[in-house]
N, C-alpha and C. Protein backbone atom coordinates (compact mmCIF):
# COMPACT_ATOMS: atom_id res chain seq x y z
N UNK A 1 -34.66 10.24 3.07
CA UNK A 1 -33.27 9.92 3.33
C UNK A 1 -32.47 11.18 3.58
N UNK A 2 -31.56 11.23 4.55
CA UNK A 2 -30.74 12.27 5.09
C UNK A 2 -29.87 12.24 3.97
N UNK A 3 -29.38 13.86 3.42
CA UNK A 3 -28.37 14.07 2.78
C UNK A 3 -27.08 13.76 3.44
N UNK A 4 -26.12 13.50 2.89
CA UNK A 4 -24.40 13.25 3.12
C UNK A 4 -24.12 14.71 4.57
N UNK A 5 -25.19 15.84 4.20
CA UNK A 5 -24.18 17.02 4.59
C UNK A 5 -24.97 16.84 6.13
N UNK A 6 -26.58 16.04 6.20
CA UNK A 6 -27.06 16.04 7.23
C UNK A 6 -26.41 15.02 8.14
N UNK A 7 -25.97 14.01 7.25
CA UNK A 7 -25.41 13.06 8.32
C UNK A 7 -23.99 13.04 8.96
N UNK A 8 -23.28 14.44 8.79
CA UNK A 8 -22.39 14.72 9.23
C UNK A 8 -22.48 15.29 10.78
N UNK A 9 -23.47 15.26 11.43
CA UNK A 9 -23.63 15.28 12.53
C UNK A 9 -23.73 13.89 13.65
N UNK A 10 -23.96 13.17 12.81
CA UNK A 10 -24.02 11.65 13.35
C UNK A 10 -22.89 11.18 13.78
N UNK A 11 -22.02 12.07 14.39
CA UNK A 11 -20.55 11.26 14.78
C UNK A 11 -20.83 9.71 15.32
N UNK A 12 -21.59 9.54 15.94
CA UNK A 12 -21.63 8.43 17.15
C UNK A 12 -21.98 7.20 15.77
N UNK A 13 -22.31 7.64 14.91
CA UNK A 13 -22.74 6.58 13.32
C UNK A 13 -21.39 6.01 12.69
N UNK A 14 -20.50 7.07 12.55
CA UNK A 14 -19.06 7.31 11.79
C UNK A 14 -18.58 5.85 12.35
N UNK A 15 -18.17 5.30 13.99
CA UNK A 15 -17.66 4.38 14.21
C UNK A 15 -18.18 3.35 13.77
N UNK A 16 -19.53 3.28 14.29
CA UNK A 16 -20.15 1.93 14.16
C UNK A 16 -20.34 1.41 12.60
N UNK A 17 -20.39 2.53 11.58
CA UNK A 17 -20.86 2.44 9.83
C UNK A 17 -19.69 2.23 9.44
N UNK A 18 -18.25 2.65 10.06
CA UNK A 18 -17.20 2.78 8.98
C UNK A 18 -15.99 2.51 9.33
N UNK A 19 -15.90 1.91 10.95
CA UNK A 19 -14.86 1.87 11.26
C UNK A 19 -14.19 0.22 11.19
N UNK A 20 -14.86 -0.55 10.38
CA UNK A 20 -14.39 -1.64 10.57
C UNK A 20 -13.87 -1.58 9.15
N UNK A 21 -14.21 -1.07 8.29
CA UNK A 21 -13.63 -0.82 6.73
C UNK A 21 -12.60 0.28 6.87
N UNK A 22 -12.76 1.16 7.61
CA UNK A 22 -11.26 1.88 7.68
C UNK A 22 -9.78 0.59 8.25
N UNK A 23 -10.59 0.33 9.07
CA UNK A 23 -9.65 -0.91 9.84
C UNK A 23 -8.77 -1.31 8.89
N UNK A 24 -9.45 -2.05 7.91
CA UNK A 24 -9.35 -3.24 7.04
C UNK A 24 -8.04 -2.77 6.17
N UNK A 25 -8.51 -1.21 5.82
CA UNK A 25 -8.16 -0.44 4.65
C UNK A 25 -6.53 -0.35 5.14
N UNK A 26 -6.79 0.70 6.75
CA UNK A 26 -5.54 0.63 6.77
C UNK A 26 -4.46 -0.47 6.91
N UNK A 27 -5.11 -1.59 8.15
CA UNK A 27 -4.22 -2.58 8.21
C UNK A 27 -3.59 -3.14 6.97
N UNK A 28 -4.10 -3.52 5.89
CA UNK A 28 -3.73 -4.10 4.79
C UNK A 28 -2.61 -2.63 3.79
N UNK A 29 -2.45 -1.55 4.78
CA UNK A 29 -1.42 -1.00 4.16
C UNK A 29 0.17 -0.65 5.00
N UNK A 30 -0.23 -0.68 6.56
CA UNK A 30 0.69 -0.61 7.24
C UNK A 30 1.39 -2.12 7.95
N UNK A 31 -0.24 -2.76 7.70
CA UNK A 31 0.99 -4.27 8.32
C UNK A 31 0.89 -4.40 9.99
N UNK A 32 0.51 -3.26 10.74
CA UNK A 32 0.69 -3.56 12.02
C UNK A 32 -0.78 -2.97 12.93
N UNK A 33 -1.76 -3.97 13.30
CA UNK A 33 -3.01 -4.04 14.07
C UNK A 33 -2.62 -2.27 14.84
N UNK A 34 -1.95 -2.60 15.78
CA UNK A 34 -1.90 -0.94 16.74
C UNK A 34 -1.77 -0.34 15.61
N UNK A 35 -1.23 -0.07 14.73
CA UNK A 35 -0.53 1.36 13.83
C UNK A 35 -2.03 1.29 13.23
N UNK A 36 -2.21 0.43 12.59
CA UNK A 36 -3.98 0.84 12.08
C UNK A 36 -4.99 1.50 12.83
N UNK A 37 -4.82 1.11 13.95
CA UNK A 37 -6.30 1.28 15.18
C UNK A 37 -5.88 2.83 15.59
N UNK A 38 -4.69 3.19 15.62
CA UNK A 38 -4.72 4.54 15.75
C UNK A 38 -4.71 5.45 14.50
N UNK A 39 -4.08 5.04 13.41
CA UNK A 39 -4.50 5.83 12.08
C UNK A 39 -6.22 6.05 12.13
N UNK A 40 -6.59 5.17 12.43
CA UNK A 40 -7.98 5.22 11.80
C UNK A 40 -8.66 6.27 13.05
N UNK A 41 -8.29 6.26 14.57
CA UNK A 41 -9.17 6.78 15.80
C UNK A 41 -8.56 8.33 15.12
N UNK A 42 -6.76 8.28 14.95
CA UNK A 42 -6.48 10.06 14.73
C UNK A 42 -7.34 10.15 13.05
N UNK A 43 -8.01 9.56 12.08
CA UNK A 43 -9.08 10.06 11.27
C UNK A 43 -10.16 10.50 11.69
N UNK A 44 -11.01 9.61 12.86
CA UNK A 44 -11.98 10.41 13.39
C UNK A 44 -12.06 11.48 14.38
N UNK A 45 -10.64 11.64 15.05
CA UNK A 45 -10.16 13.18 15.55
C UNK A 45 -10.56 14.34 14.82
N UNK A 46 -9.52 13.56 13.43
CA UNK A 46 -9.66 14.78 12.07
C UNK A 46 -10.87 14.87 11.94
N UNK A 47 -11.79 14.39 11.48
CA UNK A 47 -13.36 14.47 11.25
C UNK A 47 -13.83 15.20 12.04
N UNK A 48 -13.80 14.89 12.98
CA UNK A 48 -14.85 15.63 14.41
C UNK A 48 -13.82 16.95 14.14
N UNK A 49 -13.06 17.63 13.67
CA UNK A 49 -12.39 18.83 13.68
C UNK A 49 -12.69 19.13 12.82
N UNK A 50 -13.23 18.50 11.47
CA UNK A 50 -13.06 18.86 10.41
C UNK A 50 -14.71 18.95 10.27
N UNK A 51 -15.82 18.32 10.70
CA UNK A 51 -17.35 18.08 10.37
C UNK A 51 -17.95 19.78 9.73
N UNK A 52 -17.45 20.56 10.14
CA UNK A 52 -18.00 21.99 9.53
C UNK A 52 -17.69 22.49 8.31
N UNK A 53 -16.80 21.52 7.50
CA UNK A 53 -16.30 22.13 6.63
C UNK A 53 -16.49 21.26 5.78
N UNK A 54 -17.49 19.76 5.67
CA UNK A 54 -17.91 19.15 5.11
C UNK A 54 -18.33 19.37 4.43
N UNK A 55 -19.35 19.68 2.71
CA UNK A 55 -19.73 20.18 2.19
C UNK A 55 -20.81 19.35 1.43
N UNK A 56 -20.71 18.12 1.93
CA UNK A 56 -21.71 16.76 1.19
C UNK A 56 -21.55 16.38 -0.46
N UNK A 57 -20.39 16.86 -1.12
CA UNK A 57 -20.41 16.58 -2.21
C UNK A 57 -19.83 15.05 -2.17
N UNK A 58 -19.50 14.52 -1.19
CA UNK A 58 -19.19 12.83 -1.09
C UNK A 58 -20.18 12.38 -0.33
N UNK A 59 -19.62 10.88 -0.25
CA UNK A 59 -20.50 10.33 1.27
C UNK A 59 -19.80 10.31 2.22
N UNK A 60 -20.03 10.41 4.06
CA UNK A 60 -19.27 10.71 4.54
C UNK A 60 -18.28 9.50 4.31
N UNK A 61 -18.44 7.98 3.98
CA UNK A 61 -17.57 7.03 4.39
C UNK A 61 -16.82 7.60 3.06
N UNK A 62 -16.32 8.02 1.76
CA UNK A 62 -15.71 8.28 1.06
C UNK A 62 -14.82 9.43 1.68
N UNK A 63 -15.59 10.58 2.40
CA UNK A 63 -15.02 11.74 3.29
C UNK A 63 -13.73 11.08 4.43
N UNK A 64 -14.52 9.84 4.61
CA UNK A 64 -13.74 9.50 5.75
C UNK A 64 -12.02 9.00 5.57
N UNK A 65 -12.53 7.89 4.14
CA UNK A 65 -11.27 7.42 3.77
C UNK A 65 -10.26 8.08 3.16
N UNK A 66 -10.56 9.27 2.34
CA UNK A 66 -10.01 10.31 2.46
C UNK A 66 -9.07 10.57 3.14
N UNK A 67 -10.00 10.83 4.38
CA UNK A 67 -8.57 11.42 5.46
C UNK A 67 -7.48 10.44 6.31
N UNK A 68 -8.22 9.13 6.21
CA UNK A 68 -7.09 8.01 6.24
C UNK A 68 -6.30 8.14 5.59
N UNK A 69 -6.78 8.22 4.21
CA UNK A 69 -5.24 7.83 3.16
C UNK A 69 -4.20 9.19 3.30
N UNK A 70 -4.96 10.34 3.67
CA UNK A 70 -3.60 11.45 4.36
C UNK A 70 -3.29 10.96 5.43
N UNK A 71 -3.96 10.67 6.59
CA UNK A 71 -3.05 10.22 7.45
C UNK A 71 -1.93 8.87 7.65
N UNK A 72 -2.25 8.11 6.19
CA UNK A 72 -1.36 6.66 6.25
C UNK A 72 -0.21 7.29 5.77
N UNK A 73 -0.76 8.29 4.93
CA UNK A 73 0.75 8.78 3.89
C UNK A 73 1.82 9.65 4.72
N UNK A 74 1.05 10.54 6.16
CA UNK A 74 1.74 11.21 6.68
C UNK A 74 2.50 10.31 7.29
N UNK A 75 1.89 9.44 7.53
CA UNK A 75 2.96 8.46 8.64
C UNK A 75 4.05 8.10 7.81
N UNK A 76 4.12 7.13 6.86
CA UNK A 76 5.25 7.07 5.57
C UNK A 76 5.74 8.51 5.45
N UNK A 77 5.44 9.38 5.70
CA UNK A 77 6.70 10.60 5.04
C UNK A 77 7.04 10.79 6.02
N UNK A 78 6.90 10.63 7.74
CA UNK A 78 7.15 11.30 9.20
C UNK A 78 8.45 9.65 9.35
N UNK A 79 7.67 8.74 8.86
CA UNK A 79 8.97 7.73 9.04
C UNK A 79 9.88 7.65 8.36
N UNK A 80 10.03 7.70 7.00
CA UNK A 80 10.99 8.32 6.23
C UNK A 80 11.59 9.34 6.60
N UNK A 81 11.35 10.42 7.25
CA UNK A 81 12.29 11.59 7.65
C UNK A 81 13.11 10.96 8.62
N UNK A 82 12.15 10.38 9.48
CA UNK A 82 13.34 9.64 10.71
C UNK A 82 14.72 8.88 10.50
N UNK A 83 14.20 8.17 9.54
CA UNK A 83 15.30 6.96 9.62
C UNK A 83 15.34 7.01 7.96
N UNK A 84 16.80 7.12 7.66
CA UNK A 84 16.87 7.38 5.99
C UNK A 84 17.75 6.10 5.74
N UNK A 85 17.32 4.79 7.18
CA UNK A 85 17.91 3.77 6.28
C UNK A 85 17.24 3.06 5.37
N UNK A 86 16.22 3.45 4.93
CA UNK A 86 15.08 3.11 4.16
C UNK A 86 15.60 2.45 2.49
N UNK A 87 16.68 3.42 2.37
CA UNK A 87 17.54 3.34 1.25
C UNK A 87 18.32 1.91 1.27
N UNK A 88 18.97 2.02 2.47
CA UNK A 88 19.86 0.39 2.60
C UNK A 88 19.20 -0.38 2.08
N UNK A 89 17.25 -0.95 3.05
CA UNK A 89 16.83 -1.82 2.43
C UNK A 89 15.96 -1.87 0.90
N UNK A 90 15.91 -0.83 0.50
CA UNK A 90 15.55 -0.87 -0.58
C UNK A 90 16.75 -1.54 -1.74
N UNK A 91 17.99 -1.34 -1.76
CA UNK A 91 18.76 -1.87 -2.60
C UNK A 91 18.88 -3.41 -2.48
N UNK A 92 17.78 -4.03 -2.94
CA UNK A 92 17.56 -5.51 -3.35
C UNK A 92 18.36 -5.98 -4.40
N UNK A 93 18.62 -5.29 -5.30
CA UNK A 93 19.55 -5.57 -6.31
C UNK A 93 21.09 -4.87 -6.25
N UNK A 94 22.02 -5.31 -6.49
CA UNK A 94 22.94 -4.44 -6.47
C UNK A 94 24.12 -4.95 -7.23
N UNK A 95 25.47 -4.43 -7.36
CA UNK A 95 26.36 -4.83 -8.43
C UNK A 95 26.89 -6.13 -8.60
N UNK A 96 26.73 -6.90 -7.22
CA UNK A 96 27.21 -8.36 -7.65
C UNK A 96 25.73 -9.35 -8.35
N UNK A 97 24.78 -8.38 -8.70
CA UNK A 97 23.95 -9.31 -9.24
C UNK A 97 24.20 -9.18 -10.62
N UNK A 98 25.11 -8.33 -11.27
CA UNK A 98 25.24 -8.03 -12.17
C UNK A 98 26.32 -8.33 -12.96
N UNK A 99 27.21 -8.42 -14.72
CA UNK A 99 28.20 -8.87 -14.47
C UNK A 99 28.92 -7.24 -14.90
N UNK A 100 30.10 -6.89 -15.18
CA UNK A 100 30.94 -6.05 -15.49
C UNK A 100 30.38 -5.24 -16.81
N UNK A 101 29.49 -5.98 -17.86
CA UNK A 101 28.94 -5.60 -18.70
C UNK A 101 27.71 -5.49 -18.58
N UNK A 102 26.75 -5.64 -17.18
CA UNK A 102 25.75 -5.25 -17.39
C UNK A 102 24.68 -6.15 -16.94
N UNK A 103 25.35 -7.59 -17.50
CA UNK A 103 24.26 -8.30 -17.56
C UNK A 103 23.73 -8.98 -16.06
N UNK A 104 22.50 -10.05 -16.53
CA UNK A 104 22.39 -10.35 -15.03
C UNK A 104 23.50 -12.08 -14.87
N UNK A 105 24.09 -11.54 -13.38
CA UNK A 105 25.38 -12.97 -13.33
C UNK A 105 23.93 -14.22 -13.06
N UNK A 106 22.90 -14.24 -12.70
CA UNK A 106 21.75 -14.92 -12.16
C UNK A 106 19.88 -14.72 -13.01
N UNK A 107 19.94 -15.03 -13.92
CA UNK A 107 19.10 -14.48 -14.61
C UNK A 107 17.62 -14.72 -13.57
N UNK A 108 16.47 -13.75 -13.52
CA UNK A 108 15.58 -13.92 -13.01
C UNK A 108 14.69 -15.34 -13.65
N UNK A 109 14.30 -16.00 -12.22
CA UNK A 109 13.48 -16.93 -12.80
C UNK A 109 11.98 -16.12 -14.44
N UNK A 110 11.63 -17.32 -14.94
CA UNK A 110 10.68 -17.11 -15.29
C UNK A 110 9.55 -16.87 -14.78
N UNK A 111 8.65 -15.87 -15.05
CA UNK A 111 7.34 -15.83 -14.32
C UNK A 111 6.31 -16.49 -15.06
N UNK A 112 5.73 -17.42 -15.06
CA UNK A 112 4.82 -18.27 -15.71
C UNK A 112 2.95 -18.07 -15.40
N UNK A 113 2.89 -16.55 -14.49
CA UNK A 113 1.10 -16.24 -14.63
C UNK A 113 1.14 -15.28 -14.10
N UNK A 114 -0.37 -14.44 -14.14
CA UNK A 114 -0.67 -13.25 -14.51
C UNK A 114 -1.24 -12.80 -13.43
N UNK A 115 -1.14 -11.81 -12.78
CA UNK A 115 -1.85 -11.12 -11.52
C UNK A 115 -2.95 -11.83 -11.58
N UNK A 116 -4.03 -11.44 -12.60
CA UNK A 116 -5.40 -11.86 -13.12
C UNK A 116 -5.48 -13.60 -12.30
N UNK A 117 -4.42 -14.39 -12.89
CA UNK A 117 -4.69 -15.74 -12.26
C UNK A 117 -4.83 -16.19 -10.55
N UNK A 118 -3.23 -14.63 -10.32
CA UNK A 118 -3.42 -15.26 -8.98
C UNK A 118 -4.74 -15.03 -8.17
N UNK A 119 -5.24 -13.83 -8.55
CA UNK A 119 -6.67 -13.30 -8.05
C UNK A 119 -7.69 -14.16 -8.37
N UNK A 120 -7.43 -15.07 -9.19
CA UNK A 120 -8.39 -16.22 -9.36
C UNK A 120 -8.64 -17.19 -8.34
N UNK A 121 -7.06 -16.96 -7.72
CA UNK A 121 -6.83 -18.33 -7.06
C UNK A 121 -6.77 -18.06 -5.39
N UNK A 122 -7.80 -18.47 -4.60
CA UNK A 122 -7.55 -18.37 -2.99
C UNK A 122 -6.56 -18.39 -3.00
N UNK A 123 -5.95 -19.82 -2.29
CA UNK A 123 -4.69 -19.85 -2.25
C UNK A 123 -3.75 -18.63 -2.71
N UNK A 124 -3.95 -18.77 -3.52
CA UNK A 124 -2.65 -17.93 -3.97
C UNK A 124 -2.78 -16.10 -3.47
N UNK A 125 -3.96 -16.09 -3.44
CA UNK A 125 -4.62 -14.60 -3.05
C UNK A 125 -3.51 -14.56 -1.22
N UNK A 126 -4.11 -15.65 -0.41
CA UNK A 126 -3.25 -15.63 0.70
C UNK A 126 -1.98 -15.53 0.63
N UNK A 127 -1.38 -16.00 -0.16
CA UNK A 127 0.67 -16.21 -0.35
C UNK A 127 0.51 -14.85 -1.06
N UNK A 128 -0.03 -14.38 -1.74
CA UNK A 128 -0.04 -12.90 -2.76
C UNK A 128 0.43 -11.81 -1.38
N UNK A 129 -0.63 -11.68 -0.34
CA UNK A 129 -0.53 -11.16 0.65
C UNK A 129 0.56 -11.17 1.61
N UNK A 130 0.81 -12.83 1.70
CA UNK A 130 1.66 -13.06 2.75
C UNK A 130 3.16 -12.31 2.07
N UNK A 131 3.32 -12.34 0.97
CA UNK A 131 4.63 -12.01 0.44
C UNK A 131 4.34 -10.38 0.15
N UNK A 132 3.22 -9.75 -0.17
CA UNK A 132 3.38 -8.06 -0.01
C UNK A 132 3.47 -8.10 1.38
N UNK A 133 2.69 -8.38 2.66
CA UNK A 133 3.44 -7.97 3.80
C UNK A 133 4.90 -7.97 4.71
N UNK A 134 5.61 -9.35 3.72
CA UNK A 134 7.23 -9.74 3.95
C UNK A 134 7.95 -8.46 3.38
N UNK A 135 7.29 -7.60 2.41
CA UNK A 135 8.19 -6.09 1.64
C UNK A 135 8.57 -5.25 2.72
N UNK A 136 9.67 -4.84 2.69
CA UNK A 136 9.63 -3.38 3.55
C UNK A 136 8.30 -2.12 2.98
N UNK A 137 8.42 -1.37 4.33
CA UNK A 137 7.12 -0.89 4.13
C UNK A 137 6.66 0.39 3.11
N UNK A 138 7.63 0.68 2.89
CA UNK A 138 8.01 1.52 1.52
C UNK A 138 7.65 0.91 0.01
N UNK A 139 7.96 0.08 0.18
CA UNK A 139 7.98 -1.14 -1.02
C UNK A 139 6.29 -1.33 -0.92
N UNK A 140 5.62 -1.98 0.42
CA UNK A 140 4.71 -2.47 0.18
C UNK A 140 4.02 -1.18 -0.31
N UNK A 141 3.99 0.12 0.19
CA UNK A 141 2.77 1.24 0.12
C UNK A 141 2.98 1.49 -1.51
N UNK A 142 3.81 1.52 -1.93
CA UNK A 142 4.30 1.78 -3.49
C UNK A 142 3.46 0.85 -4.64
N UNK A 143 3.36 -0.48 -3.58
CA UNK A 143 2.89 -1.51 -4.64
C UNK A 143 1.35 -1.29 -4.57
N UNK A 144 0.55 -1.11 -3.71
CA UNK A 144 -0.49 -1.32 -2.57
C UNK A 144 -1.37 -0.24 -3.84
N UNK A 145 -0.68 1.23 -3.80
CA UNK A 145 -1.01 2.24 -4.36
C UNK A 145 -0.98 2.05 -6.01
N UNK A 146 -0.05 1.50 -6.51
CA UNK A 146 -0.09 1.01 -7.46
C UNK A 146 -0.66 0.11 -7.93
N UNK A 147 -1.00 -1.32 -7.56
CA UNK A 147 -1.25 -2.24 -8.21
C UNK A 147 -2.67 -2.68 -7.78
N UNK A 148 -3.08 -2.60 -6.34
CA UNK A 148 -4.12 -2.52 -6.13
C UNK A 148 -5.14 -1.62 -6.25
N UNK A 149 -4.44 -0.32 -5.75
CA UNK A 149 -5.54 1.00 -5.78
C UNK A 149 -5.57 1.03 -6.89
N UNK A 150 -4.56 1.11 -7.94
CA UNK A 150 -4.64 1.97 -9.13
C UNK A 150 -4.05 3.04 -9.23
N UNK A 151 -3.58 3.72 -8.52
CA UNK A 151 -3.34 5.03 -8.42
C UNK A 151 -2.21 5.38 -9.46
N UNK A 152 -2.26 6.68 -10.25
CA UNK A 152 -1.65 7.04 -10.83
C UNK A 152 0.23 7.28 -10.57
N UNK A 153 0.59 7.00 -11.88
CA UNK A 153 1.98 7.79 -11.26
C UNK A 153 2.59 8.49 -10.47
N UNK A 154 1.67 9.84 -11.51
CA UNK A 154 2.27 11.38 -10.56
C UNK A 154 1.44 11.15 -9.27
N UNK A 155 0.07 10.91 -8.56
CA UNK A 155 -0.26 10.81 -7.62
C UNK A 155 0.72 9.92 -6.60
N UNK A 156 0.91 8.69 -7.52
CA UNK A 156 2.00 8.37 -6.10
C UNK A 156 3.61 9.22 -6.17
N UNK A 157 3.57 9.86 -6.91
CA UNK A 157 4.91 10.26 -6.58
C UNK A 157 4.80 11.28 -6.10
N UNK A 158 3.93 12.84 -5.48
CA UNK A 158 3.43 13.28 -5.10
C UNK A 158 3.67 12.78 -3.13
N UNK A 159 2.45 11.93 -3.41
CA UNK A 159 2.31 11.35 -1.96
C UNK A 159 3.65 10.97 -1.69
N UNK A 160 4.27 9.91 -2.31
CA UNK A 160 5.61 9.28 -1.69
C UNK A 160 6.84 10.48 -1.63
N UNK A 161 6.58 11.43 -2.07
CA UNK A 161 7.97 12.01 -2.28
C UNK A 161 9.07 11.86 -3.48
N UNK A 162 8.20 10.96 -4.44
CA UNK A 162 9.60 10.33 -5.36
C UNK A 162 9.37 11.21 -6.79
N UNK A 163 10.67 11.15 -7.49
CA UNK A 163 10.38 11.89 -8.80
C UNK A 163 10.51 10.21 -9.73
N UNK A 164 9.56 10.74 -10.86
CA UNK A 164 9.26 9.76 -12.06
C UNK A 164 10.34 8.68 -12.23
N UNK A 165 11.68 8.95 -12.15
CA UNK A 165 12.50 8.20 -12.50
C UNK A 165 12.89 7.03 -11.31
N UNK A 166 12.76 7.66 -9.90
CA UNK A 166 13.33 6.93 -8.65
C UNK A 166 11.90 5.94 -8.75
N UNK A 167 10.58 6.31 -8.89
CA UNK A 167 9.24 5.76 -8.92
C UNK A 167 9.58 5.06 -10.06
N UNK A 168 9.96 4.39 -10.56
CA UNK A 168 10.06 3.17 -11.86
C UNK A 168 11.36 2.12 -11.26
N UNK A 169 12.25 3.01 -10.21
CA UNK A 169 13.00 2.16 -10.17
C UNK A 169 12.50 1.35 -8.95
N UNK A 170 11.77 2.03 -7.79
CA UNK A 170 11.19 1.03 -6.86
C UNK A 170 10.16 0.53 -7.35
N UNK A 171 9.64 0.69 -8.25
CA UNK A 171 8.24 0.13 -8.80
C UNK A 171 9.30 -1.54 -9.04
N UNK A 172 10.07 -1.11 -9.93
CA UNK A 172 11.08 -2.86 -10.61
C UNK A 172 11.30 -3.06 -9.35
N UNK A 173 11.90 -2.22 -8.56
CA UNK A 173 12.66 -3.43 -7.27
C UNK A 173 11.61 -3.91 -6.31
N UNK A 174 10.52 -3.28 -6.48
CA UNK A 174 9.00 -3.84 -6.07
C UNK A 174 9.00 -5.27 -6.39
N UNK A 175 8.32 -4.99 -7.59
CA UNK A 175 7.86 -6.19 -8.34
C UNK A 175 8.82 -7.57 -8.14
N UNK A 176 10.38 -7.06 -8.31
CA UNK A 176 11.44 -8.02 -8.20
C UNK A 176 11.39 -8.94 -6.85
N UNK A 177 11.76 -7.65 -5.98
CA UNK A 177 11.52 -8.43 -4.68
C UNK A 177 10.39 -9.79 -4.65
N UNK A 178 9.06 -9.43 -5.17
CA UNK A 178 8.19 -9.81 -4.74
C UNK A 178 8.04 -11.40 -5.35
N UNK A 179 8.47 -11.00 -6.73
CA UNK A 179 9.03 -12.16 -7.43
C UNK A 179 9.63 -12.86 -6.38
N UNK A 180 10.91 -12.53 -6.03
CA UNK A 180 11.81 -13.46 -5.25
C UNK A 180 11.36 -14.35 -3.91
N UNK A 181 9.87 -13.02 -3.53
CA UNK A 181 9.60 -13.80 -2.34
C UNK A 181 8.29 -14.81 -2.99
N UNK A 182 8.14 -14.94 -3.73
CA UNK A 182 7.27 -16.09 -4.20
C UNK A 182 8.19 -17.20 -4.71
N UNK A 183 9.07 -17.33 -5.22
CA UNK A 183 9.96 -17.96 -5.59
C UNK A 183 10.54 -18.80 -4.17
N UNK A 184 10.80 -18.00 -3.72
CA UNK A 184 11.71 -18.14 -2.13
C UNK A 184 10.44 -19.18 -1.58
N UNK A 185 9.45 -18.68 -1.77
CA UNK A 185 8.07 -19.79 -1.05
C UNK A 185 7.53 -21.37 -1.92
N UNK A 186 8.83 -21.39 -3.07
CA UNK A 186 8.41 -22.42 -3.85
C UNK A 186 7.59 -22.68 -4.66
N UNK A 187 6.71 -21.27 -5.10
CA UNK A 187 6.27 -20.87 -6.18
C UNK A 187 6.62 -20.39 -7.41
N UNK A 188 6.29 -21.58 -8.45
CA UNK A 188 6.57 -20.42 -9.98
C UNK A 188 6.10 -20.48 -10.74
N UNK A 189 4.84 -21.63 -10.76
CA UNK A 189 3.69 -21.74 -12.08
C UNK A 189 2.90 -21.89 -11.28
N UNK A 190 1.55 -21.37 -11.61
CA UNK A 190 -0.06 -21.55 -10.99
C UNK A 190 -0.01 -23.46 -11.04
N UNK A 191 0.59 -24.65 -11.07
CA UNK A 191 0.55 -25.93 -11.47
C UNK A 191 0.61 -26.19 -9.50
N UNK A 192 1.99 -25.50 -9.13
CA UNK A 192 2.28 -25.41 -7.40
C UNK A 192 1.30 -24.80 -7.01
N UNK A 193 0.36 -24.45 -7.36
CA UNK A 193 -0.65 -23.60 -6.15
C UNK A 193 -1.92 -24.94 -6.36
């Protein structure tokens, strides 16, 4: 069996072994077929620029995704510089949800089940999706990185640009939103699914 560092010459392998899981990877973080298909072709740019400096301590498809997830993140920080109305839609909550003292004028529904369930549940796995891709796209990469990847705090705040405190507050207006858009879809106990 060829080592990791030998099969870094196999460019013409890279597409056919890995490019339908880069696909997957990115689409399910940007939301839009073109914006994926070129994240993933400018990764194997990077690669083929980068193949000499490989060192085989991964496999290349781990090497590869790698440089996706810099290039998904560059795109989120190159679009964020552009357009800083990012902020507008992020304020999902704001003072008329609130009353003079604080409280909420609209209390959030109850949430009646557990990530764990919905992942139990097809159904619900599809509406899970359909409502992270309804997030703005800030929102979704925050959650994506968080709740699916795992990824640490400081790592996403790092990547995103955010300090600890702004990262807790889109993390809630995450989650909130997302609430609302399940709610909004006539969901609120695993009983409707």
């Amino acid at each position: 069996m060829e080592s990791n560092k030998e099969n870094i010459h196999n460019i013409e392998e890279w597409v056919e072994q890995h490019g339908d899981m880069l696909y997957r990877f990115a689409l399910v973080r940007v939301s839009n077929e073109d914006l994926a298909a070129d994240l993933v072709q400018n990764t194997f740019i990077a690669a083929i620029g980068a193949k000499d400096s490989f060192q085989g301590k991964s496999s290349i498809r781990t090497w590869l995704l790698g440089i996706l997830k810099h290039k998904i993140m560059d795109h989120f920080r190159q679009k964020q510089k552009e357009s800083n109305l990012e902020a507008i839609e992020l304020d999902s909550l704001g003072p008329s949800d609130f009353t003079s003292e604080g409280g909420w004028r609209s209390k959030p529904q109850e949430w009646h089940f557990t990530p764990e369930q919905i992942l139990e549940n097809k159904e619900a796995q599809e509406l899970l999706w359909e409502c992270i891709d309804a997030l703005p796209e800030r929102m979704r990469l925050l959650f994506i990185l968080r709740e699916i990847d795992g990824e640490s705090t400081e790592s996403i705040c790092e990547k995103m640009d955010l300090s600890v405190s702004n990262f807790s507050v889109l993390l809630y207006r995450t989650r909130y939103k997302l609430r609302r858009e399940f709610v909004s879809r006539g969901v609120n106990t695993l009983k409707v699914l």
